[in-house]
C-alpha atoms as a PDB file:
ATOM      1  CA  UNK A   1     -72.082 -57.992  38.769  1.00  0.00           C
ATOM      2  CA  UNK A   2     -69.297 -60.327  38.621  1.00  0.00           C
ATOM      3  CA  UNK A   3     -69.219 -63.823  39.488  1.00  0.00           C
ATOM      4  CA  UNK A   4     -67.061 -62.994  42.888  1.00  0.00           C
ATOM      5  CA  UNK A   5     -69.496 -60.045  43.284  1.00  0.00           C
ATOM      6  CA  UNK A   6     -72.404 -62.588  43.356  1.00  0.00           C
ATOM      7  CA  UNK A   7     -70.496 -64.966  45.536  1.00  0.00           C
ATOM      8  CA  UNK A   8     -69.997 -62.360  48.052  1.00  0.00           C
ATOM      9  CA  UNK A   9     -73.312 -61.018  48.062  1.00  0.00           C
ATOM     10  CA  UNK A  10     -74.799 -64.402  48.304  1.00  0.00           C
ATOM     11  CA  UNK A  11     -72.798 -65.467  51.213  1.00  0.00           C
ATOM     12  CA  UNK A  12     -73.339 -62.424  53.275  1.00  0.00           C
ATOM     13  CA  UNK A  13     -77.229 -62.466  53.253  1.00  0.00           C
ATOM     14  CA  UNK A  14     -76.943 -65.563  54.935  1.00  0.00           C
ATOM     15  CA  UNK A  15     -78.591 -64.935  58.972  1.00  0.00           C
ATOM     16  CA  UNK A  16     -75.457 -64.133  61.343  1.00  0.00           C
ATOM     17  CA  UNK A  17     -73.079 -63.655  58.359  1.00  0.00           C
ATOM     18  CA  UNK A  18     -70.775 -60.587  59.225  1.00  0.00           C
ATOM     19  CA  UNK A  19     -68.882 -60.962  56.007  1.00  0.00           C
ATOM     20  CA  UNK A  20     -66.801 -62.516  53.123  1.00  0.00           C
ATOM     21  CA  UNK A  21     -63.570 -62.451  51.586  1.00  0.00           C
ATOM     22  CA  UNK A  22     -61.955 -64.128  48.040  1.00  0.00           C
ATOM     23  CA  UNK A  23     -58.660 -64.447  48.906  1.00  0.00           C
ATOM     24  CA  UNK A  24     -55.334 -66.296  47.260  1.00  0.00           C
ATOM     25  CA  UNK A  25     -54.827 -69.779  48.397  1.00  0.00           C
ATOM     26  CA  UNK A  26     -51.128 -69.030  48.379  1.00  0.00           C
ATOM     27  CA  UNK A  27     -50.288 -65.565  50.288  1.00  0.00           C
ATOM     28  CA  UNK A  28     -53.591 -64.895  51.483  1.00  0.00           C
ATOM     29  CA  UNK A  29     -54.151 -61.464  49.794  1.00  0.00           C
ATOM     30  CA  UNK A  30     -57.619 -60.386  49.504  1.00  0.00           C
ATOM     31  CA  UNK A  31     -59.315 -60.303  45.909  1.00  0.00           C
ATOM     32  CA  UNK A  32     -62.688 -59.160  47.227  1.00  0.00           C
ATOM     33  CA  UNK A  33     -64.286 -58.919  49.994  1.00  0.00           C
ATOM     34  CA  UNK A  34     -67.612 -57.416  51.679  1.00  0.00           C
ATOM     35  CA  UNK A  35     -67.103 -56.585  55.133  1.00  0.00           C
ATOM     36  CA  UNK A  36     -68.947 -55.097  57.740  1.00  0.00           C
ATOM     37  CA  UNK A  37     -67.223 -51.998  59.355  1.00  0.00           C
ATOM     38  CA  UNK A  38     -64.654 -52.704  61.798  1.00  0.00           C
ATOM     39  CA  UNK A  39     -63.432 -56.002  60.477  1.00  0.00           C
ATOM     40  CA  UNK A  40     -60.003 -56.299  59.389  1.00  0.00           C
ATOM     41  CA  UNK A  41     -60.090 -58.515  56.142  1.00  0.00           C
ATOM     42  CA  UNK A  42     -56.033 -59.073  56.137  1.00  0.00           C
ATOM     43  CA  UNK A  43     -56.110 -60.745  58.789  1.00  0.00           C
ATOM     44  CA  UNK A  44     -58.584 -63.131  58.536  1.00  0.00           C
ATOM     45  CA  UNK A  45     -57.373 -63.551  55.005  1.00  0.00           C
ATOM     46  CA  UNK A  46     -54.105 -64.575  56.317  1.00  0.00           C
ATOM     47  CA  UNK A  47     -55.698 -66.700  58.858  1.00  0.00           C
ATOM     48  CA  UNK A  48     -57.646 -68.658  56.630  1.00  0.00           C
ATOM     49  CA  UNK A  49     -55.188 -69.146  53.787  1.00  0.00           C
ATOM     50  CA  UNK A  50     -52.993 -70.475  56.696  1.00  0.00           C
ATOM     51  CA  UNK A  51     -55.572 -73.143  57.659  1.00  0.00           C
ATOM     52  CA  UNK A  52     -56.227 -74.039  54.413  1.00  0.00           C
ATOM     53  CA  UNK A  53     -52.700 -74.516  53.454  1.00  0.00           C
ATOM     54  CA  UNK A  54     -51.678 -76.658  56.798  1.00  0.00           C
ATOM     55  CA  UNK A  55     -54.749 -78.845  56.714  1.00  0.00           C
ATOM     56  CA  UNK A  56     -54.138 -79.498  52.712  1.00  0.00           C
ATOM     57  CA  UNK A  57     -50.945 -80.363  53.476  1.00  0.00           C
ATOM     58  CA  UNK A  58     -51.735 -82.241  56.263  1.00  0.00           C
ATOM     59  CA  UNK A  59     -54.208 -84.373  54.464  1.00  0.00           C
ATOM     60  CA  UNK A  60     -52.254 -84.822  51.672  1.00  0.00           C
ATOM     61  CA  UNK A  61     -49.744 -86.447  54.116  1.00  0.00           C
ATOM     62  CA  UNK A  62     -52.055 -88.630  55.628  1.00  0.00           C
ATOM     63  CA  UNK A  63     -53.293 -89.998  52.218  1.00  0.00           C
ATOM     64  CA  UNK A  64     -56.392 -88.188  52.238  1.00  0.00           C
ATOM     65  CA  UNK A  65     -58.291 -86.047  49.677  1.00  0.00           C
ATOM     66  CA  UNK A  66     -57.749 -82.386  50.108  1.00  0.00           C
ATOM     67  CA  UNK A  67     -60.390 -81.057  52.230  1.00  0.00           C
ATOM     68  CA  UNK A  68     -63.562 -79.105  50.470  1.00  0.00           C
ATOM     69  CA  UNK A  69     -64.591 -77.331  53.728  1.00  0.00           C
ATOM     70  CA  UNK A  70     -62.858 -75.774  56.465  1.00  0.00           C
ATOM     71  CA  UNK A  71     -64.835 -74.746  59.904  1.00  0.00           C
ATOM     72  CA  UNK A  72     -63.012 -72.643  63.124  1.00  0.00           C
ATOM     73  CA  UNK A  73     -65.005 -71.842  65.605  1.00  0.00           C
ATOM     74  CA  UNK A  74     -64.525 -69.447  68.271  1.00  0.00           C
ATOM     75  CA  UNK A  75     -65.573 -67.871  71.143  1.00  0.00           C
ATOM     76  CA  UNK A  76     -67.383 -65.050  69.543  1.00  0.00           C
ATOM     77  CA  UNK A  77     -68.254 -66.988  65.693  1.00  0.00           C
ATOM     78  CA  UNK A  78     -66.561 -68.798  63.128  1.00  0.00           C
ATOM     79  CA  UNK A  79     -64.513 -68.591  60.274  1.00  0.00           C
ATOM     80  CA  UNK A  80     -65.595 -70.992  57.161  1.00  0.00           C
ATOM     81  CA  UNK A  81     -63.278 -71.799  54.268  1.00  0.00           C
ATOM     82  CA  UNK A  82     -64.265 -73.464  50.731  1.00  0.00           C
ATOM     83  CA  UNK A  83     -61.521 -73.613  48.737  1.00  0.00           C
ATOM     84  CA  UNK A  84     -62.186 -73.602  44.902  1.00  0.00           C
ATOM     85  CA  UNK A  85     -60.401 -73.718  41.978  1.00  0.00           C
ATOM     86  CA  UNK A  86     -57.621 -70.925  40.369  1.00  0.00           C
ATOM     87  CA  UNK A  87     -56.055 -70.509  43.678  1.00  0.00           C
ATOM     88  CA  UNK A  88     -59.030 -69.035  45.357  1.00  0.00           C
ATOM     89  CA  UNK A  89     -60.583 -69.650  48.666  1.00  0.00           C
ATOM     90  CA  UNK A  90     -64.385 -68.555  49.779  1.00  0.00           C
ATOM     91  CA  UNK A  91     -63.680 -67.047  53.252  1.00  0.00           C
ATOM     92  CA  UNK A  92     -67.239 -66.191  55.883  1.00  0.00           C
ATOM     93  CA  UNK A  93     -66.979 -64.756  59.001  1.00  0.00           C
ATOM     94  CA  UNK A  94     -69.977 -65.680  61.467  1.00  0.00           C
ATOM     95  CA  UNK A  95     -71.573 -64.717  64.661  1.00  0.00           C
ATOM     96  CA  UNK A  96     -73.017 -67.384  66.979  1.00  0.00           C
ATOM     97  CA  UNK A  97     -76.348 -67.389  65.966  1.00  0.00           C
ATOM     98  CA  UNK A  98     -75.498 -67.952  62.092  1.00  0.00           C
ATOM     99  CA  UNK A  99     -77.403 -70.374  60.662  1.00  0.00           C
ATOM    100  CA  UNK A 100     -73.993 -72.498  59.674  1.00  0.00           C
ATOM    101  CA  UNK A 101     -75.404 -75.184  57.812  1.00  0.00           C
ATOM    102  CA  UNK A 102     -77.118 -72.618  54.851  1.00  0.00           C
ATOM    103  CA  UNK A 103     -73.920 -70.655  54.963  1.00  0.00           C
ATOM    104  CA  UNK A 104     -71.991 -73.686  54.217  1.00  0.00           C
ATOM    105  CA  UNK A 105     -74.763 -74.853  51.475  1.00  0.00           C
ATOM    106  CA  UNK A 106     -74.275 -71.051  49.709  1.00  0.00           C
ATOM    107  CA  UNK A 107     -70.554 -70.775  49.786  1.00  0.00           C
ATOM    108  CA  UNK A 108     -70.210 -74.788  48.649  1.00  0.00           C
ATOM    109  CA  UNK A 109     -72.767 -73.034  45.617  1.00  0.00           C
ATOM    110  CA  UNK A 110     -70.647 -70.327  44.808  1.00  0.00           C
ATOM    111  CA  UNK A 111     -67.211 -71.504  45.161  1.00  0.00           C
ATOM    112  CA  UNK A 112     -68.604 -73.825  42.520  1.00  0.00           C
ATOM    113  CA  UNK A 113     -69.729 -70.990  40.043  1.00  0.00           C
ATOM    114  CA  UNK A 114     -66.074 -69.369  40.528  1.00  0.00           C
ATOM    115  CA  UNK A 115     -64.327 -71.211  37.705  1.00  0.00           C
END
């Protein structure tokens, strides 16, 4: 299995975890991603490549680091970012009874391993 294979994989067996995505930093195409059925992985890619770019920016700006973790939350879940290194970002998509705090532990993990 490959090392974004096992990221995937790890991330989704999280409780309340719907799915995950590697996707670009910089155009937000997907590289991988293991979905449940129904979920449209573009757009959430694009979504989260778009908050990950403003709020770098944003930081940078403000003379802050870049950050390591990025949480939305909705009315239905959440999206989580962890943006690594090569231009990738660890994307999870949530329901509201994920257990948030492992889910950011794992993908903190396994952005880690993706070097």
């Amino acid at each position: 299995m490959s090392p974004a294979n096992a990221a995937l994989v790890r991330v989704t067996q999280v409780p309340g975890v719907r799915g995950s995505l590697l996707i670009s930093a910089t155009d937000g195409l997907v590289v991988a991603e293991r979905l449940m059925d129904g979920i449209d992985g573009r757009a959430v890619a694009a979504l989260a490549a778009s908050l990950v770019q403003r709020l770098s920016r944003a930081a940078i700006g403000a003379g802050m680091r870049i950050p390591t973790f990025v949480h939305l939350r909705g009315n239905e879940g959440s999206v989580l970012a962890a943006p690594g290194q090569n231009d990738l970002v660890l994307v999870a998509l949530t329901g509201l009874d994920a257990n948030l705090g492992l889910a950011r532990l794992e993908m903190l993990d396994a952005v880690g391993r993706l070097n």
